[in-house]
C-alpha atoms as a PDB file:
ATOM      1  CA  UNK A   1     137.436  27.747  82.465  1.00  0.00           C
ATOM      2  CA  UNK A   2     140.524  27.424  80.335  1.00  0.00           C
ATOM      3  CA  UNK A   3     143.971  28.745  81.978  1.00  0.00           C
ATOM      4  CA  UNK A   4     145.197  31.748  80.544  1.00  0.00           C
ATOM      5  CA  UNK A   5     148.332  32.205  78.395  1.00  0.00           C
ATOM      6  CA  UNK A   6     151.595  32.663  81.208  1.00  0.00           C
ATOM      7  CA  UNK A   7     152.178  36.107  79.109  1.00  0.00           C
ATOM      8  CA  UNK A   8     149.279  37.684  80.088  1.00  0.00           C
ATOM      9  CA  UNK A   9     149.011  36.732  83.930  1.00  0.00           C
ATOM     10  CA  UNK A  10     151.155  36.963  87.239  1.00  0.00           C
ATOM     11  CA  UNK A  11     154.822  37.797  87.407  1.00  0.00           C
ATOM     12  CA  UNK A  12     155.294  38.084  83.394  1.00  0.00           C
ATOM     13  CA  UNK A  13     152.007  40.123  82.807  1.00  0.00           C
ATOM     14  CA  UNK A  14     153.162  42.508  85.470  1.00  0.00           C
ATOM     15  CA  UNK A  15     157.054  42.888  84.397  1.00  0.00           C
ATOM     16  CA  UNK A  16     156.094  43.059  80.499  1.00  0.00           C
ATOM     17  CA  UNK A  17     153.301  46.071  81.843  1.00  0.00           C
ATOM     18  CA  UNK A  18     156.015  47.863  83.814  1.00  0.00           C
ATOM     19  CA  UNK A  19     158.549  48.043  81.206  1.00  0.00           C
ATOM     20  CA  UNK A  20     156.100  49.263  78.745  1.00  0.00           C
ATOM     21  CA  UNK A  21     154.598  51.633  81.602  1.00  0.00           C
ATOM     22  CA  UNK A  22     158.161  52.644  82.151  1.00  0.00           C
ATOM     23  CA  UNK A  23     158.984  53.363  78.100  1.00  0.00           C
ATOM     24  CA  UNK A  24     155.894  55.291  78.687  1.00  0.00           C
ATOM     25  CA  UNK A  25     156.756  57.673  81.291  1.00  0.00           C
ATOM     26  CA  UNK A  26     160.077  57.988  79.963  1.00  0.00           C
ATOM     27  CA  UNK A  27     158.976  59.681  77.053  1.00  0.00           C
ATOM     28  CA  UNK A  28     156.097  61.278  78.443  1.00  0.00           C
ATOM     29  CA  UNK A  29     158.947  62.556  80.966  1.00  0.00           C
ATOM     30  CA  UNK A  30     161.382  63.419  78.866  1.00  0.00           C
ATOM     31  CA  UNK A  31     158.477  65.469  77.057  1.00  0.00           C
ATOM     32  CA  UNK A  32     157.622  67.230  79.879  1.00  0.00           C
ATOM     33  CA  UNK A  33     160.854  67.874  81.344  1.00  0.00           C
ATOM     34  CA  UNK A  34     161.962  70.115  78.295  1.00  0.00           C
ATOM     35  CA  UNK A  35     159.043  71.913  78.631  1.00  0.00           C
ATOM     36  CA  UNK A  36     159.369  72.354  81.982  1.00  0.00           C
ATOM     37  CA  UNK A  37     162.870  73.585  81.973  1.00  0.00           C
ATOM     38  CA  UNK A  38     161.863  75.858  78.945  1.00  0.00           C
ATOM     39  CA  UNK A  39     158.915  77.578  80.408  1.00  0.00           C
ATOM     40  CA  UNK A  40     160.663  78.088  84.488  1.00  0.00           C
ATOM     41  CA  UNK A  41     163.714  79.076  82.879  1.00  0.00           C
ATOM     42  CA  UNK A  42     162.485  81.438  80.653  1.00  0.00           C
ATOM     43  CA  UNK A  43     160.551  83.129  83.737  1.00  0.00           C
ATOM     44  CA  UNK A  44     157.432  81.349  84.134  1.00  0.00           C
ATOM     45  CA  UNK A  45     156.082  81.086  87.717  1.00  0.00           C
ATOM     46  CA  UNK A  46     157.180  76.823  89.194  1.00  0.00           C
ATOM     47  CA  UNK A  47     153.391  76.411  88.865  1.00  0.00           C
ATOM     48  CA  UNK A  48     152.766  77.361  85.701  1.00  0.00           C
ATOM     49  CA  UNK A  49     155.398  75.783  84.258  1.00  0.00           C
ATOM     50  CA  UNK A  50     154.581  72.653  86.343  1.00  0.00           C
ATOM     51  CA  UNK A  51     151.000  72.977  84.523  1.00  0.00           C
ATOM     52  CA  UNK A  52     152.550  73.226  81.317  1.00  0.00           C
ATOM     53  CA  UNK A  53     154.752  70.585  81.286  1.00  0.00           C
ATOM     54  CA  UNK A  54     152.121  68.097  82.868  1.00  0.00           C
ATOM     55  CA  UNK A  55     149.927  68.648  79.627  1.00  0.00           C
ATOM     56  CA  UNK A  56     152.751  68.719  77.567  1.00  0.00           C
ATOM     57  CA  UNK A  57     153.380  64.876  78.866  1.00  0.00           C
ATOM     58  CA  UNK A  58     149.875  63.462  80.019  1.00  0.00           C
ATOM     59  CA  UNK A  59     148.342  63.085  76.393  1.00  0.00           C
ATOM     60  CA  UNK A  60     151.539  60.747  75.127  1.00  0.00           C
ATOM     61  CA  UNK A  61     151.684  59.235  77.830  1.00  0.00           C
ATOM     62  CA  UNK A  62     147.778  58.206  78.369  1.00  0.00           C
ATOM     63  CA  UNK A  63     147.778  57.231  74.830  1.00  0.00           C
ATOM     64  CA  UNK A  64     150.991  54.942  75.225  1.00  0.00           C
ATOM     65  CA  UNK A  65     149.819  53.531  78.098  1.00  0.00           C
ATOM     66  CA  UNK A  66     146.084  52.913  76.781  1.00  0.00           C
ATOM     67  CA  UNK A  67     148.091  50.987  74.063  1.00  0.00           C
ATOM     68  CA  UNK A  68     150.091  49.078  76.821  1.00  0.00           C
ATOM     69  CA  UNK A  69     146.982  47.511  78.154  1.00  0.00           C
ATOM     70  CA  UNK A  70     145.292  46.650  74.846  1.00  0.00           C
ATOM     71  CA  UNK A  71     142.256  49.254  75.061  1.00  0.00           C
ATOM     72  CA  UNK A  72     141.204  50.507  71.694  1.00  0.00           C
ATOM     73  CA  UNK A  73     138.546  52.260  70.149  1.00  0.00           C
ATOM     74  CA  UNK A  74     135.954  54.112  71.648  1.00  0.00           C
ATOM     75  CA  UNK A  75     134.664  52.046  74.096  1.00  0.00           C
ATOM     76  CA  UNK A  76     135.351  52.641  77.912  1.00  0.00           C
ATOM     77  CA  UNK A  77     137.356  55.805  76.490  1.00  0.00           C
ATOM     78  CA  UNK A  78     135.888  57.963  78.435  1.00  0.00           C
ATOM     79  CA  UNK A  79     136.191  56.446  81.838  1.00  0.00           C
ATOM     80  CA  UNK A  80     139.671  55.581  81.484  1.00  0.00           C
ATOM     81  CA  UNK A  81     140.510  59.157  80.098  1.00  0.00           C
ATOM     82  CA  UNK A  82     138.511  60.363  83.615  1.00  0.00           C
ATOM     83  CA  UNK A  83     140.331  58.060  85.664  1.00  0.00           C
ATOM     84  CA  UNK A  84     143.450  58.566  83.964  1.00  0.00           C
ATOM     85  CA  UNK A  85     143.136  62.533  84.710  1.00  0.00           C
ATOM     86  CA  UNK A  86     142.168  61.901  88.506  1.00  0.00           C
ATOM     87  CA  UNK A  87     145.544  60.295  89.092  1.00  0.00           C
ATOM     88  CA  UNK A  88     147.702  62.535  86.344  1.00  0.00           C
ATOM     89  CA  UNK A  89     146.084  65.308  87.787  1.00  0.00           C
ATOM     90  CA  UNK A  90     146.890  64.307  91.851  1.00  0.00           C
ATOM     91  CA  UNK A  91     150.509  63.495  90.658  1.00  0.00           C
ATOM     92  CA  UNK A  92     150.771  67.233  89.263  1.00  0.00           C
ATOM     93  CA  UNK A  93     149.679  68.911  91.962  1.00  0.00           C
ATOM     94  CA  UNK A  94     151.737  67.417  94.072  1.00  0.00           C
ATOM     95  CA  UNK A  95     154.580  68.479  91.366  1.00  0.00           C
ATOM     96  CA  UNK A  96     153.033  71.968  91.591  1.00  0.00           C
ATOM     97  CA  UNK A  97     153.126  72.098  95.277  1.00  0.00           C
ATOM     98  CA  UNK A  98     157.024  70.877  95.235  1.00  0.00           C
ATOM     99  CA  UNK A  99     157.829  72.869  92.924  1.00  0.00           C
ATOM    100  CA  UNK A 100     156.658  75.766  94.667  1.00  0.00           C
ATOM    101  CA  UNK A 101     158.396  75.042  97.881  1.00  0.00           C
ATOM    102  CA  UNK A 102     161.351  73.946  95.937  1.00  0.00           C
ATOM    103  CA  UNK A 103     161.741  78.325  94.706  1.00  0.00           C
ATOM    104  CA  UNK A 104     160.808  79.312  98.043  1.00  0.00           C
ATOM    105  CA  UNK A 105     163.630  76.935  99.647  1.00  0.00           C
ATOM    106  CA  UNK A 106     166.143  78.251  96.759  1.00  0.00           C
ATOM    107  CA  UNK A 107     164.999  81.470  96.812  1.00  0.00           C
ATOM    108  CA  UNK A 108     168.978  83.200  97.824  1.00  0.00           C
ATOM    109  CA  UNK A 109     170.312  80.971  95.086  1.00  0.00           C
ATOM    110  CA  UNK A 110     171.023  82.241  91.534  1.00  0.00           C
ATOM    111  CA  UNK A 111     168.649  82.319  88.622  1.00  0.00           C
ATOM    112  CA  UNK A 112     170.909  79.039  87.336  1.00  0.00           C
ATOM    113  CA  UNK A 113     170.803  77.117  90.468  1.00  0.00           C
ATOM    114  CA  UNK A 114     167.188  77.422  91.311  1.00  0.00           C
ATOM    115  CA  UNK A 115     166.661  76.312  88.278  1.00  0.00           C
ATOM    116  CA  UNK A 116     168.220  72.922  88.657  1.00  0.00           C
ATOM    117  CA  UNK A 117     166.746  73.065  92.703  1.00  0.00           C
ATOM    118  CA  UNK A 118     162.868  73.499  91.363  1.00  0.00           C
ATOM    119  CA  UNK A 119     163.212  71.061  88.023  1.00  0.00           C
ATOM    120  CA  UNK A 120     164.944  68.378  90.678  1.00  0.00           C
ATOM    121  CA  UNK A 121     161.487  68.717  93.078  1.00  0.00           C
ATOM    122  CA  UNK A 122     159.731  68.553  89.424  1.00  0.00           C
ATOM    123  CA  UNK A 123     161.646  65.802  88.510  1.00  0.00           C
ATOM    124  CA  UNK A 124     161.820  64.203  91.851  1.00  0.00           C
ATOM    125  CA  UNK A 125     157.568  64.210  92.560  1.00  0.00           C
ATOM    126  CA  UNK A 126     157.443  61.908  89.044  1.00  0.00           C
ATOM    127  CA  UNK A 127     159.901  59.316  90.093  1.00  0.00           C
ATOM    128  CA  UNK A 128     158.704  58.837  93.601  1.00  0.00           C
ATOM    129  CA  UNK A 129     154.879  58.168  92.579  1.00  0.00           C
ATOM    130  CA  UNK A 130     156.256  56.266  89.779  1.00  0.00           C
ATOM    131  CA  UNK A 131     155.474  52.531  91.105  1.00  0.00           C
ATOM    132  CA  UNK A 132     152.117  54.119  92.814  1.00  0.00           C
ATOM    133  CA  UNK A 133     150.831  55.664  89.734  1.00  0.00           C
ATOM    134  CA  UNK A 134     151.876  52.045  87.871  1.00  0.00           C
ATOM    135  CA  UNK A 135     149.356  50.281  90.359  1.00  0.00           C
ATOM    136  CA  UNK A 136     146.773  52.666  90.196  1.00  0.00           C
ATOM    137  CA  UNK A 137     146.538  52.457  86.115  1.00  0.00           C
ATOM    138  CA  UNK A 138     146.495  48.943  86.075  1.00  0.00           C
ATOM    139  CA  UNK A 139     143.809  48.407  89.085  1.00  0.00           C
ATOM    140  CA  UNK A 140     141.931  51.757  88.403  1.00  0.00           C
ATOM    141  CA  UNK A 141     142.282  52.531  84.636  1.00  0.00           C
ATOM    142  CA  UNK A 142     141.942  49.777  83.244  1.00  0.00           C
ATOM    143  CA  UNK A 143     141.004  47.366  84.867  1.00  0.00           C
ATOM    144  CA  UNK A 144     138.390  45.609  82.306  1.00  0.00           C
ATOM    145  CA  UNK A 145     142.330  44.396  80.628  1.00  0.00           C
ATOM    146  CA  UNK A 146     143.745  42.282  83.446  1.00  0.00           C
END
C-alpha cells in the first residue's frame, strides 16, 4: 500500500481540519450569536431563542464543514446530516439548559445585564464543546474521509 500524501495524515491533516473547523464555527457562531442576541433581547424566552439561533447556525456550518472534509454529492448525505444533528443537537441543549439557568441566576439583574449574563452561558456552552464537537465530526461524521 502506497504512503499517503503528509497533507492529508497525522499532525498536518488534523491542524489544516481544525482551522477550517474553526473558520467554520466562527461563522456559523457569529451567525447564531446575532440571532441569538436579537430574538432574547427582543423578549423571546433563553430557550427559544437558544433554538433559534442553533438553526440559524447549524445549516452553514454543516455545509462548511461537509466541505472541510471533502464529502460531496449525495452519497452518505444522509448519515452524516443524522450524525451531524445528534451532536448539533446535544450541543444545543446543553446551550438551552445554560441558558435557562443563566436568566434564573440573573434574574434581579436588569433587562441589559441579563442579557449579556444569558448570551455569555450561550456563548460560553459553544466554546467549551468546541474541541469535543471537533473530534466527534471527524471520528463520527465523517469518518469514510480520514
Amino acid at each position: 500500500m502506497a504512503p499517503q500524501a503528509p497533507e492529508t495524515t497525522g499532525a498536518k491533516r488534523y491542524w489544516r481540519l481544525l482551522r477550517r473547523f474553526a473558520a467554520a464555527s466562527v461563522v456559523a457562531t457569529a451567525i447564531s450569536q446575532v440571532v441569538f442576541l436579537a430574538v432574547y433581547a427582543l423578549g423571546a424566552a433563553p430557550v427559544a431563542a437558544t433554538i433559534t439561533a442553533w438553526l440559524a447556525g447549524a445549516v452553514p456550518n454543516f455545509t462548511l464543514n461537509r466541505h472541510t472534509w471533502g464529502s460531496t454529492g449525495r452519497t452518505g448525505l444522509r448519515g452524516e446530516v443524522l450524525r451531524y444533528a445528534v451532536i448539533s443537537v446535544t450541543t444545543a441543549l446543553l446551550a438551552a439548559l445554560a441558558t435557562h439557568h443563566a436568566e434564573a441566576f440573573a434574574q434581579s439583574l436588569t433587562r441589559s445585564a441579563q442579557v449579556v449574563v444569558v448570551w455569555g452561558a450561550f456563548l460560553g456552552t459553544y466554546a467549551v464543546t468546541f474541541v469535543l464537537k471537533f473530534f466527534l465530526v471527524d471520528r463520527l461524521v465523517f469518518p469514510g474521509r480520514r
